[in-house]
Protein backbone atom coordinates (compact mmCIF):
# COMPACT_ATOMS: atom_id res chain seq x y z
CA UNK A 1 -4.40 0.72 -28.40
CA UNK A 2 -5.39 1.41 -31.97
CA UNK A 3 -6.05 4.93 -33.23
CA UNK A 4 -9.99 5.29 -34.04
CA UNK A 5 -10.22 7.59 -37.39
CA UNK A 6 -13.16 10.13 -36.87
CA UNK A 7 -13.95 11.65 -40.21
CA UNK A 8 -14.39 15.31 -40.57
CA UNK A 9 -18.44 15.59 -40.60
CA UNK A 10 -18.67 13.39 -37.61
CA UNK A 11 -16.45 15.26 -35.57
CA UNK A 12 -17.98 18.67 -36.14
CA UNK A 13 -21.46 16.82 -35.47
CA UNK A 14 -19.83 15.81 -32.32
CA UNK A 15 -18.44 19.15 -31.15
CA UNK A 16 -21.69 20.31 -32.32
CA UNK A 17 -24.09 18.18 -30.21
CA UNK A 18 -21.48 18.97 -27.37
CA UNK A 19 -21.61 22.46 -27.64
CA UNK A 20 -25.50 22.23 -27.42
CA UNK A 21 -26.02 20.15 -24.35
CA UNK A 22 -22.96 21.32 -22.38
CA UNK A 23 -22.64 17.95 -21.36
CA UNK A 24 -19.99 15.93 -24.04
CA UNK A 25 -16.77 15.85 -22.38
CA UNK A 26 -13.78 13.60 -24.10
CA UNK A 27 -13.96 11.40 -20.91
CA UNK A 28 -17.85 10.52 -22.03
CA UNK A 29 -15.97 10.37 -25.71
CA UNK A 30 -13.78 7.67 -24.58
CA UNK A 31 -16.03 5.48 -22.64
CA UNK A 32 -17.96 5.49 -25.42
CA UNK A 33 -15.17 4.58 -27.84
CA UNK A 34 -16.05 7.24 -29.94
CA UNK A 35 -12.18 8.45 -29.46
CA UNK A 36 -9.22 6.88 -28.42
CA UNK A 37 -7.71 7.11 -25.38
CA UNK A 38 -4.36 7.91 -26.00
CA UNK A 39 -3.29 11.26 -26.61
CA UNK A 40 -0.22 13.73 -25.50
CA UNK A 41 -1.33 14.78 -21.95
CA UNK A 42 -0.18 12.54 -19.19
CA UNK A 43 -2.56 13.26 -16.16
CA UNK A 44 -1.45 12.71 -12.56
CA UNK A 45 -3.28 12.13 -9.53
CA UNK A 46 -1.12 13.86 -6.62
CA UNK A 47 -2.52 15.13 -3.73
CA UNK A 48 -1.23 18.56 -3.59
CA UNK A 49 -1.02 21.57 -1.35
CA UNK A 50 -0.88 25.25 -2.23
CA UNK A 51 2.87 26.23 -1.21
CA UNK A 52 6.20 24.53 -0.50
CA UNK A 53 8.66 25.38 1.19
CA UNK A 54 10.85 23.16 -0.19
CA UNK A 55 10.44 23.45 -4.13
CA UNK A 56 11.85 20.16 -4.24
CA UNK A 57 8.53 18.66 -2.53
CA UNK A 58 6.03 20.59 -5.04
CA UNK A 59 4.70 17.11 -7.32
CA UNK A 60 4.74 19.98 -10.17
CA UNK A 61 8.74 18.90 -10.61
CA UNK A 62 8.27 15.44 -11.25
CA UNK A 63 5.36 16.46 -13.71
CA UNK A 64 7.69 18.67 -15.32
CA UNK A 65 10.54 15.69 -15.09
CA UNK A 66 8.00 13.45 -16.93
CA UNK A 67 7.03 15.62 -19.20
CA UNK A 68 10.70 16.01 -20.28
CA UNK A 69 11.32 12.44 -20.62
CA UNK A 70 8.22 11.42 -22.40
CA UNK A 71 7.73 14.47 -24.97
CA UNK A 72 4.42 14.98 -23.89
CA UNK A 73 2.90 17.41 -21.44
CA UNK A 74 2.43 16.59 -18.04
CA UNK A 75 -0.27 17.55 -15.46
CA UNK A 76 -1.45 17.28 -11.85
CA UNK A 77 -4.93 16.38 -11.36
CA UNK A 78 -5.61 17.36 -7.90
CA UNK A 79 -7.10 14.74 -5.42
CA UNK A 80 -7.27 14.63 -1.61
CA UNK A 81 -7.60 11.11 -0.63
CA UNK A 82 -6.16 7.59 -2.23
CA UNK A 83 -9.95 6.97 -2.76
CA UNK A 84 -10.25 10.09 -4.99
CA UNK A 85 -7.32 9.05 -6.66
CA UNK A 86 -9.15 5.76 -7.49
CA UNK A 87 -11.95 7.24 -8.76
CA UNK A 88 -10.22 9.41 -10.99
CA UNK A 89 -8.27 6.23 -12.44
CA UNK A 90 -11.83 4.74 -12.64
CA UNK A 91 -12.97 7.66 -15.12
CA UNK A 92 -10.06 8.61 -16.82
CA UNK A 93 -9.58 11.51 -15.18
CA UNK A 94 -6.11 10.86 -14.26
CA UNK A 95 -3.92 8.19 -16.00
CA UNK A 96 -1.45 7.50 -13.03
CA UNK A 97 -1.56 7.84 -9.17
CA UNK A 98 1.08 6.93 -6.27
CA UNK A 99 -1.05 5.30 -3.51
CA UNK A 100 -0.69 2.89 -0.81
CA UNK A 101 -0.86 -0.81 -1.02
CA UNK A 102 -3.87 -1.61 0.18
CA UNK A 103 -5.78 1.23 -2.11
CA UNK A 104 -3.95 -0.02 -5.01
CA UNK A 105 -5.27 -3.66 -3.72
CA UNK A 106 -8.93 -2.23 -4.01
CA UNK A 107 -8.81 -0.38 -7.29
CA UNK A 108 -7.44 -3.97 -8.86
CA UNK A 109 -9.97 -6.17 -6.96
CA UNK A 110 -13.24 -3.77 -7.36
CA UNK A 111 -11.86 -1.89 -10.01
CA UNK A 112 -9.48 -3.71 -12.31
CA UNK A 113 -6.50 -0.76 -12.11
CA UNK A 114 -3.22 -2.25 -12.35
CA UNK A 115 0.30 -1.73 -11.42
CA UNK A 116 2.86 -0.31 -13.43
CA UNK A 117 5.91 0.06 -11.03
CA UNK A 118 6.42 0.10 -7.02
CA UNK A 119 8.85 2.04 -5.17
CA UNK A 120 12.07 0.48 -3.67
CA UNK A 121 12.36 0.19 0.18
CA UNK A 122 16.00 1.25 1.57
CA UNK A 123 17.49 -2.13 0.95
CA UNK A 124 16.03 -2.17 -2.59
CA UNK A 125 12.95 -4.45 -2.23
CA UNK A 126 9.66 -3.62 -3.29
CA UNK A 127 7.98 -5.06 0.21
CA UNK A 128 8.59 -6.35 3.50
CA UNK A 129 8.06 -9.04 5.18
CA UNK A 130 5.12 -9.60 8.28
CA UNK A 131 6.50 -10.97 11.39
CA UNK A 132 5.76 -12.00 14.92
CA UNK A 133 8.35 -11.40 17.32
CA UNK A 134 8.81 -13.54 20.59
CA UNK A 135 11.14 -13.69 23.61
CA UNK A 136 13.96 -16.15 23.60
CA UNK A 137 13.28 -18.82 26.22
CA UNK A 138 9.54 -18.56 25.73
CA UNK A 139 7.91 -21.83 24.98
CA UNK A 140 7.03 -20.06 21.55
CA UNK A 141 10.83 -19.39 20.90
CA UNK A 142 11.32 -22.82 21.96
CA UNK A 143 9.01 -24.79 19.81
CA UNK A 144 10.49 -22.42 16.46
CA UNK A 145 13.90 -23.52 17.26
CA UNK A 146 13.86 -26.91 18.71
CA UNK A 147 14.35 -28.39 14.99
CA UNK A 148 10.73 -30.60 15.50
CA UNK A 149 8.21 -29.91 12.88
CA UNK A 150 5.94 -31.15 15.61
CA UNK A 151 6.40 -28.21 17.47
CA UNK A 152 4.12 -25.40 15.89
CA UNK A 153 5.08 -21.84 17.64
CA UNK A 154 1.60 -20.31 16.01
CA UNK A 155 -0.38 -22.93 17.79
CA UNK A 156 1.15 -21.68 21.51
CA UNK A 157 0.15 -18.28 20.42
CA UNK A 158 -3.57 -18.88 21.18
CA UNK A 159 -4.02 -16.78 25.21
CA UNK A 160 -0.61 -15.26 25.00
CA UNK A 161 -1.22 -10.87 24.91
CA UNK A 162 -0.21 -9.69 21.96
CA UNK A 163 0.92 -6.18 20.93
CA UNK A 164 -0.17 -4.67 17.70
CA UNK A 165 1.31 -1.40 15.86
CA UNK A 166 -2.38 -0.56 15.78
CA UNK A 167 -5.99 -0.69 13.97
CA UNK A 168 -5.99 -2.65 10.40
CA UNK A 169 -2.42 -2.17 10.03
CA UNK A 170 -0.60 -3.90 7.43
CA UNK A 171 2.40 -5.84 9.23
CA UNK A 172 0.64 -4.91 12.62
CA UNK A 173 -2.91 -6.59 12.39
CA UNK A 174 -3.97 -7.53 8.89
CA UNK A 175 -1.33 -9.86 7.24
CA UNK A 176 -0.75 -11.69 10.64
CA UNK A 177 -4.66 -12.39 11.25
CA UNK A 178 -5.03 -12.93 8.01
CA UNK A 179 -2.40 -15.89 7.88
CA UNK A 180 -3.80 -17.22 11.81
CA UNK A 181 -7.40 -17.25 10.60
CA UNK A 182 -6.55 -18.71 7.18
CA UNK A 183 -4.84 -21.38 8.05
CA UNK A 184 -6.99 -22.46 10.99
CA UNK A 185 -5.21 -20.80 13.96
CA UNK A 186 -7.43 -18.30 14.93
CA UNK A 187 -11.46 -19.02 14.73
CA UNK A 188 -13.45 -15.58 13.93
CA UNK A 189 -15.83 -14.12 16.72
CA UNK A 190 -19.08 -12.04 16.01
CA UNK A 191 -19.89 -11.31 12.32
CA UNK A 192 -18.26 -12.32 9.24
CA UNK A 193 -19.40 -9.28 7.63
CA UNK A 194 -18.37 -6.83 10.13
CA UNK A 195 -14.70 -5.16 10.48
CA UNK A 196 -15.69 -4.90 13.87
CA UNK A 197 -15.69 -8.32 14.69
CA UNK A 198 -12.15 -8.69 13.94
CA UNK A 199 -11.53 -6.74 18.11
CA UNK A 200 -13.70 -9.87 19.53
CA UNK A 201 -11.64 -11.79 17.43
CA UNK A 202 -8.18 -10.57 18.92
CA UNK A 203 -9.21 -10.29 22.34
CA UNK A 204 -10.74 -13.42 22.61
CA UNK A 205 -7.98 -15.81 20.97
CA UNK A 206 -5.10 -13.95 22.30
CA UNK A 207 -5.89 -11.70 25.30
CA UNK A 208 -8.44 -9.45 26.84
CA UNK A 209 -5.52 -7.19 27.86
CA UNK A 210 -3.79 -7.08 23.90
CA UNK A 211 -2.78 -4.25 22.78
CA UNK A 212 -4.39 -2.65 19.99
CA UNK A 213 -3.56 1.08 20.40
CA UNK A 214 -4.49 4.52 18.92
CA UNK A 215 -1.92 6.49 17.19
CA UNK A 216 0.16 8.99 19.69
CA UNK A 217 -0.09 6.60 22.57
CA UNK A 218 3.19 5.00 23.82
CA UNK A 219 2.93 1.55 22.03
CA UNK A 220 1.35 2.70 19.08
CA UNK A 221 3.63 2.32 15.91
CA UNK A 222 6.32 -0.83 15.23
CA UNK A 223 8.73 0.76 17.52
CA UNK A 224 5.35 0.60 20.04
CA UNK A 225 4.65 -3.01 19.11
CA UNK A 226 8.51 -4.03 20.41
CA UNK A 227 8.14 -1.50 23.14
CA UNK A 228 4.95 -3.96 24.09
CA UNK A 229 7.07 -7.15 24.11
CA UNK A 230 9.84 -5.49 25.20
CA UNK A 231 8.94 -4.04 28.54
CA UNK A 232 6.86 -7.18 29.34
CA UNK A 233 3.08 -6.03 28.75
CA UNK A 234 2.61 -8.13 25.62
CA UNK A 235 4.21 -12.10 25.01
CA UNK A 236 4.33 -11.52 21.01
CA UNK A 237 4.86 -8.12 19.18
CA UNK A 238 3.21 -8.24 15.35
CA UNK A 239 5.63 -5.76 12.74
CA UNK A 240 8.11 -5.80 9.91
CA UNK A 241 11.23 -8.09 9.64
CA UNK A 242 13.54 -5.37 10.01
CA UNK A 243 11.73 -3.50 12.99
CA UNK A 244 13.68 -4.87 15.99
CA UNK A 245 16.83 -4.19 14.34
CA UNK A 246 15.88 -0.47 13.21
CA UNK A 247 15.19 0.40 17.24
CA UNK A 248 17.34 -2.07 18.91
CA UNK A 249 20.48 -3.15 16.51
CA UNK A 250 22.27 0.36 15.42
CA UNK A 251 26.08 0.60 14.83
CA UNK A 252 25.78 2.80 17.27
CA UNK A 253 24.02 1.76 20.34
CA UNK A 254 23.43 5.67 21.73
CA UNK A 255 20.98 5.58 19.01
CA UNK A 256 19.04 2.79 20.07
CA UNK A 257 15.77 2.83 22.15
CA UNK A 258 16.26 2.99 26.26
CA UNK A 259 13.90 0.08 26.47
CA UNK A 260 15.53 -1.84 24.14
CA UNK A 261 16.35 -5.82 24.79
CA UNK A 262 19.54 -7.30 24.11
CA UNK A 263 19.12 -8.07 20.30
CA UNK A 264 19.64 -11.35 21.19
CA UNK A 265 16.67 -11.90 23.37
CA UNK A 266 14.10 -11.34 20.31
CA UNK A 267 12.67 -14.46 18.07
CA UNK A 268 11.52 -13.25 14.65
CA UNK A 269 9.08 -16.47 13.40
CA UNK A 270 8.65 -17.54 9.87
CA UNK A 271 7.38 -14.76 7.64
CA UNK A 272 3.56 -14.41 7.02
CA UNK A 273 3.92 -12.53 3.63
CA UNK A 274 5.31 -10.24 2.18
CA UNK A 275 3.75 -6.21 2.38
CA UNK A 276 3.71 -4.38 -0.61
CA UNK A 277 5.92 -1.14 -1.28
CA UNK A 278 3.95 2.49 -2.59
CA UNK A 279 2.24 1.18 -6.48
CA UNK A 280 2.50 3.54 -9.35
CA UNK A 281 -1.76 2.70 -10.48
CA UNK A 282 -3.22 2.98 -13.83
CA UNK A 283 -6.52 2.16 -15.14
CA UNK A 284 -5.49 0.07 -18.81
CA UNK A 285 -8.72 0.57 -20.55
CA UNK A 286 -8.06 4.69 -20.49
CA UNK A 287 -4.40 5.35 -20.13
CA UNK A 288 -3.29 7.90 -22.28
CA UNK A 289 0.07 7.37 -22.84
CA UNK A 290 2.18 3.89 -23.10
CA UNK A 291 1.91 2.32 -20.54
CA UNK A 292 5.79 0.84 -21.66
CA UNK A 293 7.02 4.48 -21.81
CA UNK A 294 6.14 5.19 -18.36
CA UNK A 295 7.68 2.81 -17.12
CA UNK A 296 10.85 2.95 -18.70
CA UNK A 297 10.95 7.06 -17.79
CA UNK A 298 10.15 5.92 -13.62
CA UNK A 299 12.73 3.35 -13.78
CA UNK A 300 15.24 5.64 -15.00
CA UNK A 301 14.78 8.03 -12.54
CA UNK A 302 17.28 6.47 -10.01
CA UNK A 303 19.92 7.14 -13.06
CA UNK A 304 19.90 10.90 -13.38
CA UNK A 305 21.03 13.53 -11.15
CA UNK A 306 17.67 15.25 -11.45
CA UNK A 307 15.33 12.11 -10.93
CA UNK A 308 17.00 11.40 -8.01
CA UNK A 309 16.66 14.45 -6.58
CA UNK A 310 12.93 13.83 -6.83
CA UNK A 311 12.56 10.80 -5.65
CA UNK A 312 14.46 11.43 -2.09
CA UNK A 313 12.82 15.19 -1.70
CA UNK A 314 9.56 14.25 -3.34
CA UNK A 315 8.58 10.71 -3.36
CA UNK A 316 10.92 9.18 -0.46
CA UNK A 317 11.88 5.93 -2.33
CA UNK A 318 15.68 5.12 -3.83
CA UNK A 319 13.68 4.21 -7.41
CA UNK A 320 10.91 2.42 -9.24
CA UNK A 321 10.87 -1.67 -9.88
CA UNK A 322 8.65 -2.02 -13.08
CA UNK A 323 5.91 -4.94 -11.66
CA UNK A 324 2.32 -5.32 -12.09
CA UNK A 325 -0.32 -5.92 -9.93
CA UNK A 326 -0.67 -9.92 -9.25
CA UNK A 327 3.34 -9.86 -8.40
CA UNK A 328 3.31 -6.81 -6.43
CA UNK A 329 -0.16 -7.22 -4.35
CA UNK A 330 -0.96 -11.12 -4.74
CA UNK A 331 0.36 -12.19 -1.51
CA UNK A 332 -0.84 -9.13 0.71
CA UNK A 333 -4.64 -9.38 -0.78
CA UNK A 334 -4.77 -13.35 -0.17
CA UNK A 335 -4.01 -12.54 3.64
CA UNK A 336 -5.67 -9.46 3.90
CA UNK A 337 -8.99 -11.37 1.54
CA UNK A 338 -9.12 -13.36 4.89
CA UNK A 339 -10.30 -10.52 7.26
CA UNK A 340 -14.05 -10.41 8.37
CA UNK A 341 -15.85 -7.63 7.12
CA UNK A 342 -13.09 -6.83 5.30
CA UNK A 343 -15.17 -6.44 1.91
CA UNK A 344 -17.55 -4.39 3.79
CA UNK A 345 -15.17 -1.98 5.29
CA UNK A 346 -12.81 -1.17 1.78
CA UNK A 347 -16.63 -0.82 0.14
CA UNK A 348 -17.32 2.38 2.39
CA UNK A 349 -13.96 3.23 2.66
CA UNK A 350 -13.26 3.57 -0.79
CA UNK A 351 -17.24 3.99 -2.25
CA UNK A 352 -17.28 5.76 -5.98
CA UNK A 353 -20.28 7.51 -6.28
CA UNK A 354 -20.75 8.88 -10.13
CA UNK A 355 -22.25 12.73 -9.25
């Protein structure tokens, strides 16, 4: 972004008039364009508490870290929710935030944030991948792996009970009835406009009895969801690709769950997309520092002693994968665009009110 010269008379008019009214801040200054945007504070949005007991976990050491590798100084803007995190992007409050995906999918669709890097899962990846899980020997096994395109497992899924990790859940609800309703599986129930609808719509295409439970009941959770399939109550368990094997498949078996299947016995079908990994968010029009720099210093955290430090302790990630927002969050907002009510529900979920 360009430099904007101010000249000397129009600056003290400015600090001036501001002085006055009590009410020119440099945020108003920017979204004006009367100033640039760029300057030498980096602002974060973290949501922060007032001790730790581990130093390690206090967000003030990766300012500090950043601070260090960018030669400019660092600082927390506190925030309590990934919606108050968006609206400080929104007003250039803060320049960066970590948030979920699906808050970093509605401060680029509503908003037009971006995405300058994405943590890495264990294996390295930036996502994973949305499954349904079935028995072998079902007749949904059997129409995956009999070879005949004919034979569409995600048609036989209409009446079966199916076990969910739990309300709008990424892998668990939203990606796989996203896909089934998109693609014609699954017909919606009630009101397009409604979250609510989206129950009807479960219980009425797969089962009265599915299970869609609330968290700290037993088959809440992906290791709830296999539980589900597992001990017989549901026919098709909705997670991640590397669920079954996380509970059921360990080196060693001790460490496995007690209602755990044979490994063999469970029938991962064809991906329904791909779940995006923790976003690193910026707003483009107000970022303060460049946007390339940033990048370059979270990417290199994963090759110093000290940044890697803070991302196990701090940020629970190996590293950073520099992305944007249409690679990282395309597929996961075309599935989840296909929810009803969907809209409806992220607009009070995430409302911006300017106070």
């Amino acid at each position: 972004m360009r430099p904007t010269t101010i000249s000397a008379s129009l600056l003290a008019l400015l600090i001036i008039t501001g002085a006055l009214s009590g009410c020119l801040e440099k945020d108003d200054l920017i979204i004006e364009g009367v100033i640039d945007a760029q300057d030498d504070t980096l602002t974060i949005a973290y949501i922060t508490q007032d001790d730790y007991e581990n130093p390690n976990e206090d967000p003030q050491v990766l300012a500090d870290y950043l601070s260090n590798e960018l030669g400019v100084t660092v600082e927390l803007y506190h925030v309590t929710s990934d919606g108050m995190a968006i609206q400080a992007l929104r007003f250039g409050h803060a320049d960066i935030a970590f948030m979920d995906g699906a808050s970093a999918w509605v401060g680029w669709q509503k908003y037009g944030l971006d995405v300058l890097a994405a943590d890495q899962k264990s294996d390295g990846r930036t996502y994973y991948n949305a499954h349904a899980w079935v028995l072998n020997g079902t007749d949904v096994a059997d129409a995956y792996l009999d070879g005949n395109d004919t034979t569409d497992p995600f048609a036989l899924l209409e009446g079966k009970t199916s076990c969910h990790t739990g309300w709008l859940k990424s892998a668990g609800m939203l990606m796989p009835m996203g896909y089934l309703i998109g693609n014609g599986y699954v017909e919606v129930v009630g009101d397009v406009g409604d979250i609510s609808s989206l129950r009807d719509t479960i219980t009425t295409h797969f089962s009265e009895s599915s299970s869609i439970p609330d968290k700290g009941t037993p088959y809440y959770g992906y290791d709830g969801a296999v539980k589900c399939l597992s001990d017989g109550t549901g026919d098709v368990a909705f997670a991640k690709d590397s669920t079954v094997d996380s509970y059921c498949n360990n080196d060693n078996a001790s460490e496995n769950e007690e209602w755990c299947l044979d490994v063999e016995e469970y029938i991962k079908l064809p991906t329904f997309g791909q779940s995006p990994s923790h976003p690193v968010v910026y707003n483009p029009d107000l970022i303060s520092v460049d946007a390339a720099d940033i990048q370059a210093a979270l990417a290199g955290m994963s090759q110093s002693d000290e940044g890697v430090v803070i991302l196990n302790d701090l940020l629970s990630t190996d590293g950073f994968i520099i992305t944007e927002a249409e690679t990282h969050l395309g597929s996961y907002g075309s599935l989840v665009g296909e929810i009803p009510g969907i809209d409806a529900y992220y607009n009070d979920k995430y409302e911006i009110v300017i106070e």
